[in-house]
Protein backbone atom coordinates (compact mmCIF):
# COMPACT_ATOMS: atom_id res chain seq x y z
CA UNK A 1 0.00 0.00 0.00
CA UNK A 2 1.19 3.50 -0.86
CA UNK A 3 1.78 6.40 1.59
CA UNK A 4 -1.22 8.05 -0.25
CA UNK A 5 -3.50 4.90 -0.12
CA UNK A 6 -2.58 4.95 3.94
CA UNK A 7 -3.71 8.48 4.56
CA UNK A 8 -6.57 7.69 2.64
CA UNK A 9 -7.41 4.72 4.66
CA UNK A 10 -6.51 6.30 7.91
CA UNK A 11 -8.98 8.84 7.08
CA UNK A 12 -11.98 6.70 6.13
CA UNK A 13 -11.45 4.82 9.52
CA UNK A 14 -11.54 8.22 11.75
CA UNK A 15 -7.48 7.51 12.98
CA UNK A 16 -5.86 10.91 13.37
CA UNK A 17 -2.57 9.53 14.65
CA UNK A 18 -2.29 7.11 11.37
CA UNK A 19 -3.39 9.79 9.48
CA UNK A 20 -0.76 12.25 10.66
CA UNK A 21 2.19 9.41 10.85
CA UNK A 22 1.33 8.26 7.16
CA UNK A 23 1.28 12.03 5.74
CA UNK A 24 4.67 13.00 7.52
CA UNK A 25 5.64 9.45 5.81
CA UNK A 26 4.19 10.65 2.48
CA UNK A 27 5.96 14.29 2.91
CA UNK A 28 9.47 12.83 4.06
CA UNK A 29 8.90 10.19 0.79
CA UNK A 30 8.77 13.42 -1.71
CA UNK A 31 5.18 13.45 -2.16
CA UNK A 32 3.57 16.97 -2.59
CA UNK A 33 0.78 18.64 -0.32
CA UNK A 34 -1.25 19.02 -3.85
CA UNK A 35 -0.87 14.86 -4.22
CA UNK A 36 -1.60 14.30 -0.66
CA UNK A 37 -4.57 16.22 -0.83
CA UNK A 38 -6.08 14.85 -4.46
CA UNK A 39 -4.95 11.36 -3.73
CA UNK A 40 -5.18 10.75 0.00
CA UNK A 41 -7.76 13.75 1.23
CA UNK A 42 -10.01 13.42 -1.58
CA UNK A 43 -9.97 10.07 -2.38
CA UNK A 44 -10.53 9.44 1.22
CA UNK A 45 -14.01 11.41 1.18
CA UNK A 46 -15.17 10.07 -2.56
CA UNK A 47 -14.77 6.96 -0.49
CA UNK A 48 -16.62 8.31 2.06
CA UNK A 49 -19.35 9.52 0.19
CA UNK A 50 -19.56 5.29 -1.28
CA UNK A 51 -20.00 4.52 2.57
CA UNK A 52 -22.63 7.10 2.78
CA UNK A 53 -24.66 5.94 0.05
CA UNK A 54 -24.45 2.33 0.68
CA UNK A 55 -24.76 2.52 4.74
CA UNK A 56 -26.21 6.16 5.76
CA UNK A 57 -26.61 5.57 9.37
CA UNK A 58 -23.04 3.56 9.95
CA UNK A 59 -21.11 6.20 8.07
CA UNK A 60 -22.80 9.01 9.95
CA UNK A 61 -21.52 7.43 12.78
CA UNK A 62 -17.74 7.34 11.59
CA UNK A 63 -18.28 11.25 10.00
CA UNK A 64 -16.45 12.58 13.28
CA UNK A 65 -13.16 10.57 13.09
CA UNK A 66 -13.34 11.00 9.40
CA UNK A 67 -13.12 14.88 9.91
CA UNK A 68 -11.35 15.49 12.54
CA UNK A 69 -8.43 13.21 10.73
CA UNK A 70 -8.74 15.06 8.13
CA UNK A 71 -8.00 18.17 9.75
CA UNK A 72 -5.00 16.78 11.37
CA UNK A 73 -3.44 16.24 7.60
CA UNK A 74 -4.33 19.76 6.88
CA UNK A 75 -2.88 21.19 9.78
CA UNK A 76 0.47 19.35 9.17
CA UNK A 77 0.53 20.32 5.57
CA UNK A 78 0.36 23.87 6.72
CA UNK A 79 2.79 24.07 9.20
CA UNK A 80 5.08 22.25 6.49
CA UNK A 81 4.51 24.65 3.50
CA UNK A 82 7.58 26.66 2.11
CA UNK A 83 6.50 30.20 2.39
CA UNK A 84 8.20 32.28 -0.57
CA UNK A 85 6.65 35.44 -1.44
CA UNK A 86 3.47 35.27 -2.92
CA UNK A 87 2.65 36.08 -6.50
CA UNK A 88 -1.19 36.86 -5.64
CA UNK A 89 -3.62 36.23 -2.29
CA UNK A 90 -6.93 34.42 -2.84
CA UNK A 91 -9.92 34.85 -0.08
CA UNK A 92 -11.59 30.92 0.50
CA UNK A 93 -14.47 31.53 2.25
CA UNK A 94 -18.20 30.38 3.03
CA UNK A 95 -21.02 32.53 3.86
CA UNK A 96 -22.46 33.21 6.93
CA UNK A 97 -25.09 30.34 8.01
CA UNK A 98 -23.23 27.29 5.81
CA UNK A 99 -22.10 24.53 8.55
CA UNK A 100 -20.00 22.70 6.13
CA UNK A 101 -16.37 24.05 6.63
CA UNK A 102 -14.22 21.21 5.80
CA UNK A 103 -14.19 21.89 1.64
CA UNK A 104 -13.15 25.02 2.36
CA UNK A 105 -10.41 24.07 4.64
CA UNK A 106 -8.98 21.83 1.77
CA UNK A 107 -8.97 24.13 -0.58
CA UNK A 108 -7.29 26.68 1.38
CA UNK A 109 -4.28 23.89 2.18
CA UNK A 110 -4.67 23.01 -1.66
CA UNK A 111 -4.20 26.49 -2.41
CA UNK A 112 -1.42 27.53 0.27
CA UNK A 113 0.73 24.72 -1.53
CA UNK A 114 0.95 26.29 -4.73
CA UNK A 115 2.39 29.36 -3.33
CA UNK A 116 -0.45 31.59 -2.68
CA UNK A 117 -1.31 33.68 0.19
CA UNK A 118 -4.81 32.82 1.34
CA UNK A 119 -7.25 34.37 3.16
CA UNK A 120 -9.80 32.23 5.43
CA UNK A 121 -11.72 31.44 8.49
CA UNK A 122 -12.94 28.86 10.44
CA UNK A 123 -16.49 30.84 10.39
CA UNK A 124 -18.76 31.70 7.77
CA UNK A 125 -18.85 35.60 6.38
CA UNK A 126 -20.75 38.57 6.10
CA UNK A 127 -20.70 40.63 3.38
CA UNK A 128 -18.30 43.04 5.15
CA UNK A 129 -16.13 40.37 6.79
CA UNK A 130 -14.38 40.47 3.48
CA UNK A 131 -13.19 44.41 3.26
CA UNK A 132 -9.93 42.78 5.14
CA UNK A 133 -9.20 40.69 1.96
CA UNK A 134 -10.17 43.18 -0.38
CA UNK A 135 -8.57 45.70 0.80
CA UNK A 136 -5.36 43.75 -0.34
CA UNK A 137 -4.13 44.66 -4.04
CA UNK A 138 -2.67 41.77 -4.75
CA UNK A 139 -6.17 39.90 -4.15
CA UNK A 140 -6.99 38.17 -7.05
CA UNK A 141 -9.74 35.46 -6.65
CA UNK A 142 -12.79 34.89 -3.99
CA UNK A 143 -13.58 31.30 -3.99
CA UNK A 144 -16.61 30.44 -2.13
CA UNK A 145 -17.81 27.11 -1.25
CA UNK A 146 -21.14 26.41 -0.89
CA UNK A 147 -23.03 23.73 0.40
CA UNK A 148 -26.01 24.15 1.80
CA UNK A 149 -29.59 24.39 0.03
CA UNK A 150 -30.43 27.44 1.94
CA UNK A 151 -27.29 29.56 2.08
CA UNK A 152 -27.89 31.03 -1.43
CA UNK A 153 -29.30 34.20 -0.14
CA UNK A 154 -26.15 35.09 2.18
CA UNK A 155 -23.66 33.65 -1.16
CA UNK A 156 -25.22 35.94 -3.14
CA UNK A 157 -24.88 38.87 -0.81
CA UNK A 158 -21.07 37.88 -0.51
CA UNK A 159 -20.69 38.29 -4.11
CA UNK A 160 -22.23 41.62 -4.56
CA UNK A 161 -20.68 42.63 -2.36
CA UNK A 162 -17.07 41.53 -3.77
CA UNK A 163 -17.59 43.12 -6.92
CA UNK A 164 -18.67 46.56 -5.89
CA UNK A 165 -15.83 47.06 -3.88
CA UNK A 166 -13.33 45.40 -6.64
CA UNK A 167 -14.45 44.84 -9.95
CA UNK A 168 -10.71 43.27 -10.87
CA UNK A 169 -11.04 40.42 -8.86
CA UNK A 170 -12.57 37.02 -10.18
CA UNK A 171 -15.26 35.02 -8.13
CA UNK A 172 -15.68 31.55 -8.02
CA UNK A 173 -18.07 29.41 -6.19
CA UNK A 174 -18.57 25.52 -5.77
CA UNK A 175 -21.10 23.17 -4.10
CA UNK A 176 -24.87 21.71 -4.80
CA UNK A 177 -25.84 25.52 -3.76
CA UNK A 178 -23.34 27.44 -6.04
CA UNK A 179 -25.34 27.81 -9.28
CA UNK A 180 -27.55 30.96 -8.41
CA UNK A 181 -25.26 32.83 -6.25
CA UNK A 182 -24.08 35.17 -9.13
CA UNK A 183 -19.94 34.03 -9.45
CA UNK A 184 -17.97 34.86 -12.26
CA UNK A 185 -17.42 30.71 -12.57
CA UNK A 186 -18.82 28.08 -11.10
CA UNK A 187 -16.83 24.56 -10.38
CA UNK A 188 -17.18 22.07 -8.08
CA UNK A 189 -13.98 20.35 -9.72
CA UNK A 190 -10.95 21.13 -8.02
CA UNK A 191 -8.39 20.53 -10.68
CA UNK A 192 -10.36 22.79 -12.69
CA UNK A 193 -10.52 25.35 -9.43
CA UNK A 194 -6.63 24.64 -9.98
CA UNK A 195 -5.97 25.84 -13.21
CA UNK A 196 -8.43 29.15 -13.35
CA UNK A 197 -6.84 30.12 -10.05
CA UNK A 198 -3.34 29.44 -11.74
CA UNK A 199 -4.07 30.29 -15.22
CA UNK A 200 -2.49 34.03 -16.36
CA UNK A 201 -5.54 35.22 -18.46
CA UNK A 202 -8.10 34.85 -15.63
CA UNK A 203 -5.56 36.05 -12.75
CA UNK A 204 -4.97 39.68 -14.55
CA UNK A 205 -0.71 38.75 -15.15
């Protein structure tokens, strides 16, 4: 088994400590956060979502673990990311009212491993929550995930707000909620997310 395929199976079975020992495996090994996170976060929850649909109430139970493991490979990719100057900053965000963080919180690690400075928090925001963000000039992208079936209103507030206070920068949103909230784009593929956010063209090079 693969140091990937062991973070991914350490996070399916809700074991933070094998899921931290087999990403500082994967790390020391050469592996990249960006490959940890596409082929041991991700694959971990497409897995999970399998479980879900096969046995809702069992892997409801395991949801917990399967987070909070999660987290623990984020937070050691962080702490383990080279920090060179930025090119651009990109706010991650959700809006105020969605209870599904964790998306966000891999996208911001994905993110923070190609190089970029990235904005975030742990809660969702409100409209002016933002101003922080956008009041930096080298702000480039708001990427907003979102989740929940009745967090469009609060999305869409987020986004108008965004682009009356810069029209420069580029919005993207994600998630089975994302499709009326007014973006710029909307993806809920992450290697696409990838290559907008690091595409030239869209970025304003």
């Amino acid at each position: 088994m693969s140091t990937l395929e062991k973070i991914s199976d350490a996070i399916l079975s809700g074991d933070a400590s094998a899921a931290a020992g087999a990403t500082l495996g994967a790390v020391e090994s050469g592996a990249s956060p960006y490959d940890i996170i596409r082929s041991g976060v991700l694959k971990a929850w497409a897995n999970f979502c399998i479980w879900y649909e096969r046995d809702e109430k069992e892997s409801l139970k395991a949801w917990l673990g399967c987070f909070n493991a999660t987290l623990k490979v984020l937070k050691i990719l962080d702490e383990r990311l080279a920090a060179p100057p930025p090119p651009y900053s990109v706010l991650v965000a959700t809006a105020l009212g969605e209870g599904h963080v964790l998306m966000k919180a891999i996208i911001s690690t994905m993110l923070r491993a190609k190089g970029l400075k990235v904005y975030s928090s742990l809660r969702g925001l409100r409209p002016e929550d933002a101003d922080a963000a956008l009041s930096d000039p080298m702000l480039r992208f708001v990427v907003l995930s979102c989740i929940e079936s009745g967090i469009q209103g609060p999305s869409r507030d987020l986004i108008k707000h965004v682009k009356e206070k810069r029209k420069d920068v580029v919005t993207i949103a994600g998630g089975p909620a994302a499709k009326d909230c007014g973006a710029d784009i909307v993806t809920s593929d992450l290697e696409e997310l990838d290559r907008i956010v690091n595409c030239p063209k869209v970025r304003g090079d």
